[in-house]
N, C-alpha and C. Protein backbone atom coordinates (compact mmCIF):
# COMPACT_ATOMS: atom_id res chain seq x y z
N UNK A 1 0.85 -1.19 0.00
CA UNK A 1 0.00 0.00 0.00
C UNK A 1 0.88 1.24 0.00
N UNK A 2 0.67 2.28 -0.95
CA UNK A 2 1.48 3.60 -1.21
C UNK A 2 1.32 3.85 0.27
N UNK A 3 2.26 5.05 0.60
CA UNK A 3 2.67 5.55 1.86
C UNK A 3 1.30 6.58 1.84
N UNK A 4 1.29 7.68 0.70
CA UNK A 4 -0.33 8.37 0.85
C UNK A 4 -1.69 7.74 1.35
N UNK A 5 -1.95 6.74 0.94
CA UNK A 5 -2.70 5.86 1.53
C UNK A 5 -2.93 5.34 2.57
N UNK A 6 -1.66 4.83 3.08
CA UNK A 6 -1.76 4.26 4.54
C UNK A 6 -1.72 5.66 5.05
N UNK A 7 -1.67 6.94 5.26
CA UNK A 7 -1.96 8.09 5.85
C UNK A 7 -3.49 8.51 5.86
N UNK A 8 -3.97 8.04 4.52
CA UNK A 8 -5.20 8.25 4.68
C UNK A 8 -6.04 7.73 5.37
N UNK A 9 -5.20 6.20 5.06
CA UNK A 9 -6.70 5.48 6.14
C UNK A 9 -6.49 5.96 7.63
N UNK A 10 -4.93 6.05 8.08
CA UNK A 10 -4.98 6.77 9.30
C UNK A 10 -5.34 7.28 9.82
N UNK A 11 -5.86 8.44 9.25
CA UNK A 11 -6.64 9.57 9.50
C UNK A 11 -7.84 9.43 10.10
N UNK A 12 -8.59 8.61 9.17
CA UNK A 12 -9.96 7.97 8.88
C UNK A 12 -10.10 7.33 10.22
N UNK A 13 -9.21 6.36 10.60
CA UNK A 13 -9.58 5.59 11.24
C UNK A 13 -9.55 6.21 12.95
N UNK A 14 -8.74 7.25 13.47
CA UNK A 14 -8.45 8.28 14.13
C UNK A 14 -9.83 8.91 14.21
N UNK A 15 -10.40 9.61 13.14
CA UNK A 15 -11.69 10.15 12.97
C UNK A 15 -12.82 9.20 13.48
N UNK A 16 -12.89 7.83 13.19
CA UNK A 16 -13.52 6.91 13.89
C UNK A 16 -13.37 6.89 15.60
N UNK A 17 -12.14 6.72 15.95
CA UNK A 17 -11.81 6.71 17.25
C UNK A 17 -12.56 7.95 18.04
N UNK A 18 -11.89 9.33 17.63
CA UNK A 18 -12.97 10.40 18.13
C UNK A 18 -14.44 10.38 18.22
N UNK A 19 -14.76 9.83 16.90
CA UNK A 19 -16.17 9.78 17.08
C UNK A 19 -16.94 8.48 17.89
N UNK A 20 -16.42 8.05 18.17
CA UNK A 20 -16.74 6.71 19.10
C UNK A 20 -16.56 6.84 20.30
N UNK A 21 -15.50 7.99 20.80
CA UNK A 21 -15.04 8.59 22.10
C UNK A 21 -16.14 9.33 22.35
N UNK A 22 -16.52 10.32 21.45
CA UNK A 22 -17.48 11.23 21.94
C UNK A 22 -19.19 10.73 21.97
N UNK A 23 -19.29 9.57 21.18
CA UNK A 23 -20.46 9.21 21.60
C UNK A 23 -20.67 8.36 22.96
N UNK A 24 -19.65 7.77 23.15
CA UNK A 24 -19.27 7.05 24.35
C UNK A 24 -19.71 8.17 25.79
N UNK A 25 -19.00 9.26 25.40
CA UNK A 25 -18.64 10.37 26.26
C UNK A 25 -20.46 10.83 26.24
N UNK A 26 -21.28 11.27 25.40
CA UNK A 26 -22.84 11.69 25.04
C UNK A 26 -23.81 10.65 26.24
N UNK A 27 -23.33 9.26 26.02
CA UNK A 27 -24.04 8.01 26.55
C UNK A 27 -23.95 8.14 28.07
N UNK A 28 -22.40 8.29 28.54
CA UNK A 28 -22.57 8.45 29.96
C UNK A 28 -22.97 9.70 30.35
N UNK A 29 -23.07 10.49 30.01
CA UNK A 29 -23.37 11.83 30.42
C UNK A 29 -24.57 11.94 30.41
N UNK A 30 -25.57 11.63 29.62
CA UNK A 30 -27.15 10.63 29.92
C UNK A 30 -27.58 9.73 30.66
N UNK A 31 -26.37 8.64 30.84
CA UNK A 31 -27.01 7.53 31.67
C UNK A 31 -26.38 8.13 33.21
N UNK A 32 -25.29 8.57 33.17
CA UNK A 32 -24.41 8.29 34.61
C UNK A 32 -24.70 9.99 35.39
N UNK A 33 -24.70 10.96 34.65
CA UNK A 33 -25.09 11.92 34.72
C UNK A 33 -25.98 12.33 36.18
N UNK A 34 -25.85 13.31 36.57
CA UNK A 34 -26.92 13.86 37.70
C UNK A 34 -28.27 13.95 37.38
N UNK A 35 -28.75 13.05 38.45
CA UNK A 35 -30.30 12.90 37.96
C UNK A 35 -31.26 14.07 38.29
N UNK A 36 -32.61 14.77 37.08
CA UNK A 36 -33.10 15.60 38.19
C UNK A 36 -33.67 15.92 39.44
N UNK A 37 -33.93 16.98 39.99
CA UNK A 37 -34.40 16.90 41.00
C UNK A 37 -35.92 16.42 41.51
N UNK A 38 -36.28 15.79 42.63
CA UNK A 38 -37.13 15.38 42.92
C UNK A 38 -38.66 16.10 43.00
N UNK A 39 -39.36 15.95 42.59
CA UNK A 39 -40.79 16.82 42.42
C UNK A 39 -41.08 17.27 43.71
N UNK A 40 -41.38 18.63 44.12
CA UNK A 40 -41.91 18.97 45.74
C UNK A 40 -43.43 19.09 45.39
N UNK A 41 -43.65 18.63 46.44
CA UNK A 41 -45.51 19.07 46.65
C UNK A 41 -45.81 19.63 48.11
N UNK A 42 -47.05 20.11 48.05
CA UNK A 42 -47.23 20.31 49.40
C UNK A 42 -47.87 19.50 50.42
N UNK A 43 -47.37 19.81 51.85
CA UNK A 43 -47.53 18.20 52.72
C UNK A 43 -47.93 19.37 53.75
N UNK A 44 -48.34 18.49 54.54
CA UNK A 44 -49.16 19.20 55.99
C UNK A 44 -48.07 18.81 57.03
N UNK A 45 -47.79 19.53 57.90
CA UNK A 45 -47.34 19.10 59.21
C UNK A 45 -47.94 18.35 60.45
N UNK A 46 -47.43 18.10 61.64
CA UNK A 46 -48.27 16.96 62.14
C UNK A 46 -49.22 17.83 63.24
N UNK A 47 -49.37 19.32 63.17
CA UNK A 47 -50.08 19.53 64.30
C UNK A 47 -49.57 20.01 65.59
N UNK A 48 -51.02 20.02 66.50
CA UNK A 48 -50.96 20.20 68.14
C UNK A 48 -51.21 18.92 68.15
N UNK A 49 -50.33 18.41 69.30
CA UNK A 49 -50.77 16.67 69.79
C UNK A 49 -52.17 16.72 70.41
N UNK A 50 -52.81 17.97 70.72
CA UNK A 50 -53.49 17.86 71.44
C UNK A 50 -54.72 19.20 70.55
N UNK A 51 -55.48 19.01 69.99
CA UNK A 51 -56.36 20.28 69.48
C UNK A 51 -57.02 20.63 70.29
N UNK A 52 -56.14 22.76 70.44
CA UNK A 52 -56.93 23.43 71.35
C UNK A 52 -57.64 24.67 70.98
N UNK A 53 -57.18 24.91 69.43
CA UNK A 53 -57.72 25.84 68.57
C UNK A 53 -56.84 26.42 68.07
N UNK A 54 -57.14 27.63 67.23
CA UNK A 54 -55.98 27.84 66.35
C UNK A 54 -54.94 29.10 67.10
N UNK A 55 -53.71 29.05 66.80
CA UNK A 55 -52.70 30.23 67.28
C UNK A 55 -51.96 30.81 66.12
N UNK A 56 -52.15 31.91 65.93
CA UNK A 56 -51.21 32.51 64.85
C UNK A 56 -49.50 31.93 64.91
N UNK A 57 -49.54 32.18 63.95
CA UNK A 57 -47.76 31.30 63.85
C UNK A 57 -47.09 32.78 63.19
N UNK A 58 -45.82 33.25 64.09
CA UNK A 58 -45.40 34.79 63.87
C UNK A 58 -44.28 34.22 62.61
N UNK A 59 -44.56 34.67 61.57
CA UNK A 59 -43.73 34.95 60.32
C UNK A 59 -43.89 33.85 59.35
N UNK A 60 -44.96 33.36 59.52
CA UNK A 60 -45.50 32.19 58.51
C UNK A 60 -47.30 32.87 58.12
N UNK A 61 -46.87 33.32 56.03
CA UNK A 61 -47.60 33.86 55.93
C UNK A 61 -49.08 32.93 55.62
N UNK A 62 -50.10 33.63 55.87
CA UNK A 62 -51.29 32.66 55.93
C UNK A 62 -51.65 31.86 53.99
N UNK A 63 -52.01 30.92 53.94
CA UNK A 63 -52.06 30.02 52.68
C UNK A 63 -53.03 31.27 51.84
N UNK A 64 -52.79 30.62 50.16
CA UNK A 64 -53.66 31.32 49.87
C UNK A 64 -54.02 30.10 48.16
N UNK A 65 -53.67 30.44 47.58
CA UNK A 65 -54.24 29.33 46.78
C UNK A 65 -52.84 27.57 46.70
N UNK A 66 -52.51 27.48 47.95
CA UNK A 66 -51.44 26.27 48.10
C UNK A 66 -52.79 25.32 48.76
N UNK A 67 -52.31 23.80 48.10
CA UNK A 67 -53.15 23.17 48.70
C UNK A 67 -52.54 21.61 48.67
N UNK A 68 -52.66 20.59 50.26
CA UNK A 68 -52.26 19.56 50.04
C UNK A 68 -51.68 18.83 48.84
N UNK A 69 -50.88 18.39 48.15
CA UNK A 69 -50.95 17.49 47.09
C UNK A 69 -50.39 18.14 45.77
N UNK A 70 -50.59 19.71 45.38
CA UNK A 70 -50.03 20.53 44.70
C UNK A 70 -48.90 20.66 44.48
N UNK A 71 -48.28 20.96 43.58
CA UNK A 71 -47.06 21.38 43.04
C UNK A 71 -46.49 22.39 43.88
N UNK A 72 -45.08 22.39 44.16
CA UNK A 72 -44.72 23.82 44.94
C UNK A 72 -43.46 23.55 44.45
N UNK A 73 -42.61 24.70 44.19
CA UNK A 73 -41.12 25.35 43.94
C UNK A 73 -40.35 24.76 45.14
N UNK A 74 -40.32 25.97 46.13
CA UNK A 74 -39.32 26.12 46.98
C UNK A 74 -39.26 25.38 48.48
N UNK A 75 -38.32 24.57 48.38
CA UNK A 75 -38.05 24.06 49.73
C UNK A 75 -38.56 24.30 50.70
N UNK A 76 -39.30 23.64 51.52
CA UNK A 76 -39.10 24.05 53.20
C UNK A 76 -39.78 25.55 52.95
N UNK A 77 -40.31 25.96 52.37
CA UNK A 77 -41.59 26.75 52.17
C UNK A 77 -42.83 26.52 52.82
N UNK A 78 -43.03 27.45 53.60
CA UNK A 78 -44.28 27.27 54.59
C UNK A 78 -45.49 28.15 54.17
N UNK A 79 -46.78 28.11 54.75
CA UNK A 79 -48.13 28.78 54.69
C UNK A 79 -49.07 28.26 55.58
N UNK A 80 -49.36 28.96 56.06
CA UNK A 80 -50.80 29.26 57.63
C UNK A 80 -51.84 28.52 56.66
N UNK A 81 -52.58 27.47 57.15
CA UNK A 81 -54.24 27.07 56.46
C UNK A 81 -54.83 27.93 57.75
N UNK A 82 -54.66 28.33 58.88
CA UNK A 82 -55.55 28.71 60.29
C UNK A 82 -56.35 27.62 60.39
N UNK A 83 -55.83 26.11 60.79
CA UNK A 83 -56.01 25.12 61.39
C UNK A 83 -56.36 25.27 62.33
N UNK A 84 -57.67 24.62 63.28
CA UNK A 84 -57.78 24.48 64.41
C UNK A 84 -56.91 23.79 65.50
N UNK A 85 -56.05 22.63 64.54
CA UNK A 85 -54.97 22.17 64.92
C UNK A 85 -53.44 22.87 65.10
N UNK A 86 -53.39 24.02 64.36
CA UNK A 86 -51.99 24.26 63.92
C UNK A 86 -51.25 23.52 63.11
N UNK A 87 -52.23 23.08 61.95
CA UNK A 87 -50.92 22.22 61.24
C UNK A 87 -50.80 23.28 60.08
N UNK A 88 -49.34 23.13 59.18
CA UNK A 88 -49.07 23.75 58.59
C UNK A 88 -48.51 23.61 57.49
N UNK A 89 -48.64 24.28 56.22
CA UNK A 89 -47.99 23.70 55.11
C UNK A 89 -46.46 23.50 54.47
N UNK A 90 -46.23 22.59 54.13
CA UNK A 90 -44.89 22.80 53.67
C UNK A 90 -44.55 22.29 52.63
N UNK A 91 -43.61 22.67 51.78
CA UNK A 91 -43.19 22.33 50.59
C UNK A 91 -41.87 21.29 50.45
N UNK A 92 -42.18 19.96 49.98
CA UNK A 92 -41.53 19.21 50.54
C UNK A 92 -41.05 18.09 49.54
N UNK A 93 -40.16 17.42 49.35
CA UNK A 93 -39.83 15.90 48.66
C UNK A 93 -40.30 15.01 49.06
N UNK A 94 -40.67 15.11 50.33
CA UNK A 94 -40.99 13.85 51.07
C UNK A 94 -42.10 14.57 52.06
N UNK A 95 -43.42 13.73 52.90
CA UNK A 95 -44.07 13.46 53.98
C UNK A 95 -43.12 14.02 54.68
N UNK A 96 -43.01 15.23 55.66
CA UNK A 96 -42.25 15.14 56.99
C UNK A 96 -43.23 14.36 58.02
N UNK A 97 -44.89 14.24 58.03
CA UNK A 97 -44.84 12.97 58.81
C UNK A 97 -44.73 11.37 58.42
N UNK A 98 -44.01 11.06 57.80
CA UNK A 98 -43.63 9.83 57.35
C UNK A 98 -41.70 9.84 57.89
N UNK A 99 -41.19 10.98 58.08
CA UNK A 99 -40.00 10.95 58.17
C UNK A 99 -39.70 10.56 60.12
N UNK A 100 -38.63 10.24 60.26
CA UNK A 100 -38.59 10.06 61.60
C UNK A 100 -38.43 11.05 62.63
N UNK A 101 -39.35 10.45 63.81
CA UNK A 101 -39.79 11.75 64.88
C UNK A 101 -40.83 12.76 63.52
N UNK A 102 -41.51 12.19 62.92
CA UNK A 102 -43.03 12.64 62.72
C UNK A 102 -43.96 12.24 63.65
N UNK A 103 -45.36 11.84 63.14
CA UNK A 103 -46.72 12.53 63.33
C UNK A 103 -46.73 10.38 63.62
N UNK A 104 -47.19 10.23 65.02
CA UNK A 104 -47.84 9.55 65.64
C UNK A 104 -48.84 8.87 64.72
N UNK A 105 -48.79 8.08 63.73
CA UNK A 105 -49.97 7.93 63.01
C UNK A 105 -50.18 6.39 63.37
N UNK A 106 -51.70 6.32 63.76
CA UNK A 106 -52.23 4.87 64.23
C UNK A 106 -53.18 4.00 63.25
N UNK A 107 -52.89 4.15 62.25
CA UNK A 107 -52.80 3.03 60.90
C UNK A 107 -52.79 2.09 60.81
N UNK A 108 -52.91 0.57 60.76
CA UNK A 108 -52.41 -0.26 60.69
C UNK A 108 -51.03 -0.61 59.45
N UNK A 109 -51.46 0.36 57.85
CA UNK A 109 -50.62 0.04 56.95
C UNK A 109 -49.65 0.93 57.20
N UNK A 110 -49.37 1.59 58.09
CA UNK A 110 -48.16 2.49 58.25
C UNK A 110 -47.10 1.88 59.27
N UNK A 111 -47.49 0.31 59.85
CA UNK A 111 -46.75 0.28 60.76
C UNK A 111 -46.53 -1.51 60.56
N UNK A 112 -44.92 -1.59 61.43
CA UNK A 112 -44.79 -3.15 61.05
C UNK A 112 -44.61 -3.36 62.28
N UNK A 113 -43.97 -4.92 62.77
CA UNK A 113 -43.60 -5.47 63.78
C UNK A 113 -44.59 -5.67 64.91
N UNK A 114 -45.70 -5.53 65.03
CA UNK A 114 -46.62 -5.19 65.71
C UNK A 114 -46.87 -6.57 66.78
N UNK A 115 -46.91 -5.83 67.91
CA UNK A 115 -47.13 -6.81 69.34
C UNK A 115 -47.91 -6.28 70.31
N UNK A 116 -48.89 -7.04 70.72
CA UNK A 116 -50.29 -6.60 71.68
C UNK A 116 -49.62 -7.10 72.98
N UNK A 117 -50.05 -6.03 73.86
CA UNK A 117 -49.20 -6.23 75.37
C UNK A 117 -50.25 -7.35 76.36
N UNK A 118 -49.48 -8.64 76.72
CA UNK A 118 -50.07 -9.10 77.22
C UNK A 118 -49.93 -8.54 79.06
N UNK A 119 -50.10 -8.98 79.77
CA UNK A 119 -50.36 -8.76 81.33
C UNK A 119 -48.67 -8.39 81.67
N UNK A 120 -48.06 -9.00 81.70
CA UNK A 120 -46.32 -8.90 81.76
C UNK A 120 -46.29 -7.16 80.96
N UNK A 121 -46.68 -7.12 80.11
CA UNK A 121 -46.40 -5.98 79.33
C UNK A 121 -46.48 -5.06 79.80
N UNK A 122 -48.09 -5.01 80.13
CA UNK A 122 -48.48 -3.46 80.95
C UNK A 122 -48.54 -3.87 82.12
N UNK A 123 -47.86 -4.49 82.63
CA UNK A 123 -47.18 -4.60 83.87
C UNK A 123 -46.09 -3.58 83.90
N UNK A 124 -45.09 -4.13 83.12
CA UNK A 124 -43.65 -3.42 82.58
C UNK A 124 -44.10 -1.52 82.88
N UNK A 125 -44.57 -1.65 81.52
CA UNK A 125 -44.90 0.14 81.42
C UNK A 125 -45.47 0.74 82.38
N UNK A 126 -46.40 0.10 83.44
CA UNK A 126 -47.08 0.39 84.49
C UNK A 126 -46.66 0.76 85.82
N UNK A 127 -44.72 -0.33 85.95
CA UNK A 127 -43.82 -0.07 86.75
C UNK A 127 -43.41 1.09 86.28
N UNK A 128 -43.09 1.22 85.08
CA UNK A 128 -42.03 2.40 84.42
C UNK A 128 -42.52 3.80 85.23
N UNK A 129 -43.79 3.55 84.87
CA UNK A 129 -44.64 4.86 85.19
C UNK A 129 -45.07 5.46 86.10
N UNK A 130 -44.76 4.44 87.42
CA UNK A 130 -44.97 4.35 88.78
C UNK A 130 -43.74 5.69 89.57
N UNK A 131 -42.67 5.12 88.67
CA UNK A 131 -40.98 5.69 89.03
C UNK A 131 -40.80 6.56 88.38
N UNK A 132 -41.81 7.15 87.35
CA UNK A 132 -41.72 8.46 86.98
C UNK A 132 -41.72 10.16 87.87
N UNK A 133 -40.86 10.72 88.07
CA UNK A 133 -40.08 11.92 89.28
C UNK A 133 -41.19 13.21 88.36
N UNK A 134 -42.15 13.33 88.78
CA UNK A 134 -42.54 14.27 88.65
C UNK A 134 -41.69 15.89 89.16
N UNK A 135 -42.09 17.32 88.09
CA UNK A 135 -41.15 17.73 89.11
C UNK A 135 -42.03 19.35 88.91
N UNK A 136 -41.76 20.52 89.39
CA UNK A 136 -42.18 21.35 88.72
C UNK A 136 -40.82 22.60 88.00
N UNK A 137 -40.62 23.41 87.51
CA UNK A 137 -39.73 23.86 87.01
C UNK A 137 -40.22 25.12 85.68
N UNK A 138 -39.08 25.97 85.57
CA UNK A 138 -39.25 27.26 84.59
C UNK A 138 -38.49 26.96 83.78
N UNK A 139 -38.53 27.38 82.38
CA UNK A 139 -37.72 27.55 81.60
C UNK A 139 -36.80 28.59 81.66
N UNK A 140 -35.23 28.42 81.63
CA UNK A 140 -34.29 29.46 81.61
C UNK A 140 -34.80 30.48 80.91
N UNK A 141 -35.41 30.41 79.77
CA UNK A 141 -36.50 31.72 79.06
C UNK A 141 -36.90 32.73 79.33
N UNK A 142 -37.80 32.25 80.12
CA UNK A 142 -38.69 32.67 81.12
C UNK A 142 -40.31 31.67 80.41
N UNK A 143 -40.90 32.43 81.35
CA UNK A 143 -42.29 31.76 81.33
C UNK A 143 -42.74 31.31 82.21
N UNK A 144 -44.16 30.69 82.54
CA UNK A 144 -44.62 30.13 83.57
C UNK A 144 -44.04 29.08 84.62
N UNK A 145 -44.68 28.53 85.52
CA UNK A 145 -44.05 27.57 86.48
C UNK A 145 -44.77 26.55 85.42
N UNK A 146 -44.17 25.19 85.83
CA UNK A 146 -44.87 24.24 84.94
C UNK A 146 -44.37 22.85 85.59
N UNK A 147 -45.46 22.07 84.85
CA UNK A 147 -45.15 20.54 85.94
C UNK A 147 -44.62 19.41 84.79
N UNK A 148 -44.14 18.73 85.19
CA UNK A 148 -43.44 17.69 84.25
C UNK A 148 -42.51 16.34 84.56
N UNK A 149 -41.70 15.82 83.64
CA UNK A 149 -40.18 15.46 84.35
C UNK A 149 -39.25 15.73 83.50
N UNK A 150 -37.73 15.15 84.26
CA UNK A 150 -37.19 15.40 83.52
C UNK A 150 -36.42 14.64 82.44
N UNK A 151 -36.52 14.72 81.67
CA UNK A 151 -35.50 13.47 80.66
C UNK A 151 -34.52 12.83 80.85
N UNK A 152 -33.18 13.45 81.92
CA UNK A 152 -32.22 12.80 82.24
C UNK A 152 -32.52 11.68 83.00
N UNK A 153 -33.62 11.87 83.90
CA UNK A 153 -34.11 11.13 85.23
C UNK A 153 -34.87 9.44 84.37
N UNK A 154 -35.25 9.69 83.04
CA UNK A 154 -35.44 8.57 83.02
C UNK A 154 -35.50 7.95 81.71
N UNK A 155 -34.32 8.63 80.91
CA UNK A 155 -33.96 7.85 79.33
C UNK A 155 -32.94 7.01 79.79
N UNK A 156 -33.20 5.98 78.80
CA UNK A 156 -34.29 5.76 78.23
C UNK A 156 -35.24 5.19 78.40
N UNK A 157 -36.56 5.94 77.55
CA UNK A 157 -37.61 5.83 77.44
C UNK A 157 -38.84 5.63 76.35
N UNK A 158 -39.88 4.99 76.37
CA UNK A 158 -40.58 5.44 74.99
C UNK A 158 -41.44 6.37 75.01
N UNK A 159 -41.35 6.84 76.58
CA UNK A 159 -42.23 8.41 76.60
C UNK A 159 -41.23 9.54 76.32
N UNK A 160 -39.94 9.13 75.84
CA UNK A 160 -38.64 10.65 75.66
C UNK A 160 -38.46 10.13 73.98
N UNK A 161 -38.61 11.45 73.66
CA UNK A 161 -38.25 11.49 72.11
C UNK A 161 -36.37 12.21 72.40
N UNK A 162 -35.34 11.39 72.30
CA UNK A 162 -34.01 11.68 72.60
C UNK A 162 -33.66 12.74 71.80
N UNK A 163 -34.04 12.50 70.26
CA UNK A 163 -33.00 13.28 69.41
C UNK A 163 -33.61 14.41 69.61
N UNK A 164 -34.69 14.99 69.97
CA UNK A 164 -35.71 16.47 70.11
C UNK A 164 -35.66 16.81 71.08
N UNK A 165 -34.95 16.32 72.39
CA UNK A 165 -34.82 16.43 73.68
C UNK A 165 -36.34 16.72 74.09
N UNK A 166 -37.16 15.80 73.68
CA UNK A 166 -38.48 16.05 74.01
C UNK A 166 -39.22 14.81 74.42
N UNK A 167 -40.57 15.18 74.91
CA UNK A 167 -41.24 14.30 75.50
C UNK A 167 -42.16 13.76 74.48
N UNK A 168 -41.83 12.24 74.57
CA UNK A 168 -43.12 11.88 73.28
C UNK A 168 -44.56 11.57 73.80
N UNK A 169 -45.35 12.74 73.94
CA UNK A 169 -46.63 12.31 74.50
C UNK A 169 -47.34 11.37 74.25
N UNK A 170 -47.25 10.67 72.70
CA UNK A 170 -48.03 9.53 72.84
C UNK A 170 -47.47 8.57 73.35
N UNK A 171 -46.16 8.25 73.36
CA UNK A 171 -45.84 6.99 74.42
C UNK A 171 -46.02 7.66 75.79
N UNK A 172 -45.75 8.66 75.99
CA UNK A 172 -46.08 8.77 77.49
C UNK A 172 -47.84 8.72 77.70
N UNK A 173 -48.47 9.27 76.87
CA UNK A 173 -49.92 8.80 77.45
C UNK A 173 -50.32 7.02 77.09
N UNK A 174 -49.73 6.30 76.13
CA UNK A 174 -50.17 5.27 75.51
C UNK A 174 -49.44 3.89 77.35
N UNK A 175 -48.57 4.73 77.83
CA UNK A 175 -47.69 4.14 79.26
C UNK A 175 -48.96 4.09 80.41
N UNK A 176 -49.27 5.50 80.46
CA UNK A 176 -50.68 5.78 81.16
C UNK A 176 -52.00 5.47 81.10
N UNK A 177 -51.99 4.72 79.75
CA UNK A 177 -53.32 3.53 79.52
C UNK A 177 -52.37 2.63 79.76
N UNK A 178 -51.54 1.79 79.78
CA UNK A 178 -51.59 0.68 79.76
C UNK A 178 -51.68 0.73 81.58
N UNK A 179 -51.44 1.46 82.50
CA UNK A 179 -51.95 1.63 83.73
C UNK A 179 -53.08 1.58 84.30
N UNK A 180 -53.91 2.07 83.08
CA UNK A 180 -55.28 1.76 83.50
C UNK A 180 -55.89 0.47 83.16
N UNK A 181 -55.28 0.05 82.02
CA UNK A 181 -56.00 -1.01 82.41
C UNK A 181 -55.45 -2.36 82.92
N UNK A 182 -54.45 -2.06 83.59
CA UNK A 182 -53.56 -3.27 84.28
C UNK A 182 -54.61 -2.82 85.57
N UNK A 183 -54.91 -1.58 85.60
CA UNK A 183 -55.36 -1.61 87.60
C UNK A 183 -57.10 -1.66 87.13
N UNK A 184 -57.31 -1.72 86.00
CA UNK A 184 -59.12 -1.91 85.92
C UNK A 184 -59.16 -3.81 85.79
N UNK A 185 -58.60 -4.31 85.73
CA UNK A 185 -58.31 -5.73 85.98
C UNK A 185 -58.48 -6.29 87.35
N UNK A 186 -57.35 -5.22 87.86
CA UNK A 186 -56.90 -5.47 89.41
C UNK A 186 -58.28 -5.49 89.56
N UNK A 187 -58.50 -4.14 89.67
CA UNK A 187 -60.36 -3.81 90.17
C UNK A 187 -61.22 -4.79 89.94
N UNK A 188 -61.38 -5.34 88.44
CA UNK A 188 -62.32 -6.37 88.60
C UNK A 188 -62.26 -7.96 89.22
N UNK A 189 -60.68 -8.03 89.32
CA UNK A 189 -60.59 -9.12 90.21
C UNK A 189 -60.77 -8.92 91.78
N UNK A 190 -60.65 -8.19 92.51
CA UNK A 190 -60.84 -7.64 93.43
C UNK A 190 -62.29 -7.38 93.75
N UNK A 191 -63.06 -7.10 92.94
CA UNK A 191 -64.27 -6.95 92.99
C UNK A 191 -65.08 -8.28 93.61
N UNK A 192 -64.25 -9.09 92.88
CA UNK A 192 -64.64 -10.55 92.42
C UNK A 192 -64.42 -11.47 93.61
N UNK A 193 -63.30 -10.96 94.11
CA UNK A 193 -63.30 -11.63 95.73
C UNK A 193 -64.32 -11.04 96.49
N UNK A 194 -64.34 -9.86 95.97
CA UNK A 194 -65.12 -9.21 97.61
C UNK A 194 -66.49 -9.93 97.32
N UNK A 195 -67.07 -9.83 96.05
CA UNK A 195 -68.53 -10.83 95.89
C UNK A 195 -68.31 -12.13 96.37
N UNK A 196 -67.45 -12.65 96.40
CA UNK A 196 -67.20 -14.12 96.66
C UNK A 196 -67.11 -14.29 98.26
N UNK A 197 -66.37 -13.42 99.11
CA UNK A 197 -66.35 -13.13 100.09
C UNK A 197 -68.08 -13.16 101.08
N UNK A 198 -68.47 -12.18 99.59
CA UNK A 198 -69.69 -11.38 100.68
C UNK A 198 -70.78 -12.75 100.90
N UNK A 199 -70.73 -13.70 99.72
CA UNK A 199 -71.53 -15.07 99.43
C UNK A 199 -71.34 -15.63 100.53
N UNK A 200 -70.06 -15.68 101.30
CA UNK A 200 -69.63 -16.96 102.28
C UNK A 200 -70.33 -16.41 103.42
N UNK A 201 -70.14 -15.50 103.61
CA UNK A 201 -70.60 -14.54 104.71
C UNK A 201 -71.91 -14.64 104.94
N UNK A 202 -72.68 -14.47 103.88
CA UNK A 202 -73.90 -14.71 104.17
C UNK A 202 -74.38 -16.06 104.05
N UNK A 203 -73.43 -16.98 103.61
CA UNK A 203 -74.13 -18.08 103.15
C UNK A 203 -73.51 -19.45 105.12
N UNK A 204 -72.53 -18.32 105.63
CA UNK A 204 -72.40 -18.78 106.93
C UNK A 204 -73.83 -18.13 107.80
N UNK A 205 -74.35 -17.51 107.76
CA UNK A 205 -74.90 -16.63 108.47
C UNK A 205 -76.44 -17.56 108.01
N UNK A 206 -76.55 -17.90 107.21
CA UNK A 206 -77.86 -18.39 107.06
C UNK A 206 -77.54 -19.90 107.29
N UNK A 207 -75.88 -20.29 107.69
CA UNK A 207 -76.14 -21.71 108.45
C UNK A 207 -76.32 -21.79 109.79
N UNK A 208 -76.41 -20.43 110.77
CA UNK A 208 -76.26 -20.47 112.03
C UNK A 208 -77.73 -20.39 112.18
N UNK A 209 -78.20 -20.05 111.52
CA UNK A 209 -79.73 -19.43 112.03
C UNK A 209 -80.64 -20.76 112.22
């Protein structure tokens, strides 16, 4: 093969190489590439644990055409519905009550591992709750006197939410049923002697006669 020739195909075949590089280079930059970002919508927050009516929330402006389920822009973007609850809107990737240390939700499809407390059980929680140090105390803040306990005194716990340095009221009230009805048991067994009791009693009393 002339020497011009074998230069040519050189060339050619070089020109192949590039172009096989750069489609190579097109492919990952599609497949491997940064994926976009995740769709936000708007999600509700979890509330007052306890609904006592509504409280203005200072620098969260009130909703106006945002609504559950909708499309929203910006992150962590909030809006007032004036909930009787205080719950509130937010603009989000995800449920913040689905995320951890959310919203108490008593579902059955939201929850796994599931175990019904037999007598031993709310026994357990019933002790727990017995040894609970009530105390009263102010916030360094300021603010009112107020009654409570304290977290150091008895984490862990499933009435202390750790990472919020907070109290998880539903395990602490869900601790306080299982009290009741470990001692509405007591009660009805107790009951149950004293009827049994009161039978003998009279049923001696009508052998003397």
């Amino acid at each position: 093969m002339a020497k011009a020739q074998r230069l040519k195909l050189r060339r050619r075949m070089a020109g192949w190489v590039r172009a096989g590089a750069l489609g190579l280079g097109l492919a990952a930059s599609s497949c491997g590439g940064s994926s976009p970002p995740a769709p936000k919508q708007w999600y509700a927050t979890c509330g007052d644990v306890v609904c006592h009516g509504y409280d203005a929330k200072a620098g969260v402006p009130a909703c106006t055409t945002e609504a559950i389920g909708a499309s929203c822009a910006t992150a962590s973007a909030s809006c007032d519905p004036m909930d009787s609850c205080n719950v509130l809107y937010v603009c989000a990737e995800k449920d913040p009550k689905m995320e951890p240390g959310g919203c108490p939700i008593s579902r059955r499809q939201f929850k796994t591992e599931i175990n019904y407390l037999d007598q031993d059980g709310l026994k357990q929680y019933a002790d727990e709750l017995s040894r609970v140090k009530l105390a009263t105390y102010k916030y360094k803040s300021g603010g009112p006197t107020r009654l409570g306990f304290i977290i150091e005194d008895h984490e862990p716990s499933v009435s202390i939410d750790s990472g919020r340095d907070m109290v998880d009221l539903y395990g602490y009230t869900s601790m306080a049923v299982a009290t009741l009805k470990l001692q509405q048991k007591q009660l009805a067994e107790l009951q149950q002697q004293v009827a049994e009791l009161s039978a003998q009693l009279k049923a001696a009393k009508a052998g003397r006669r």
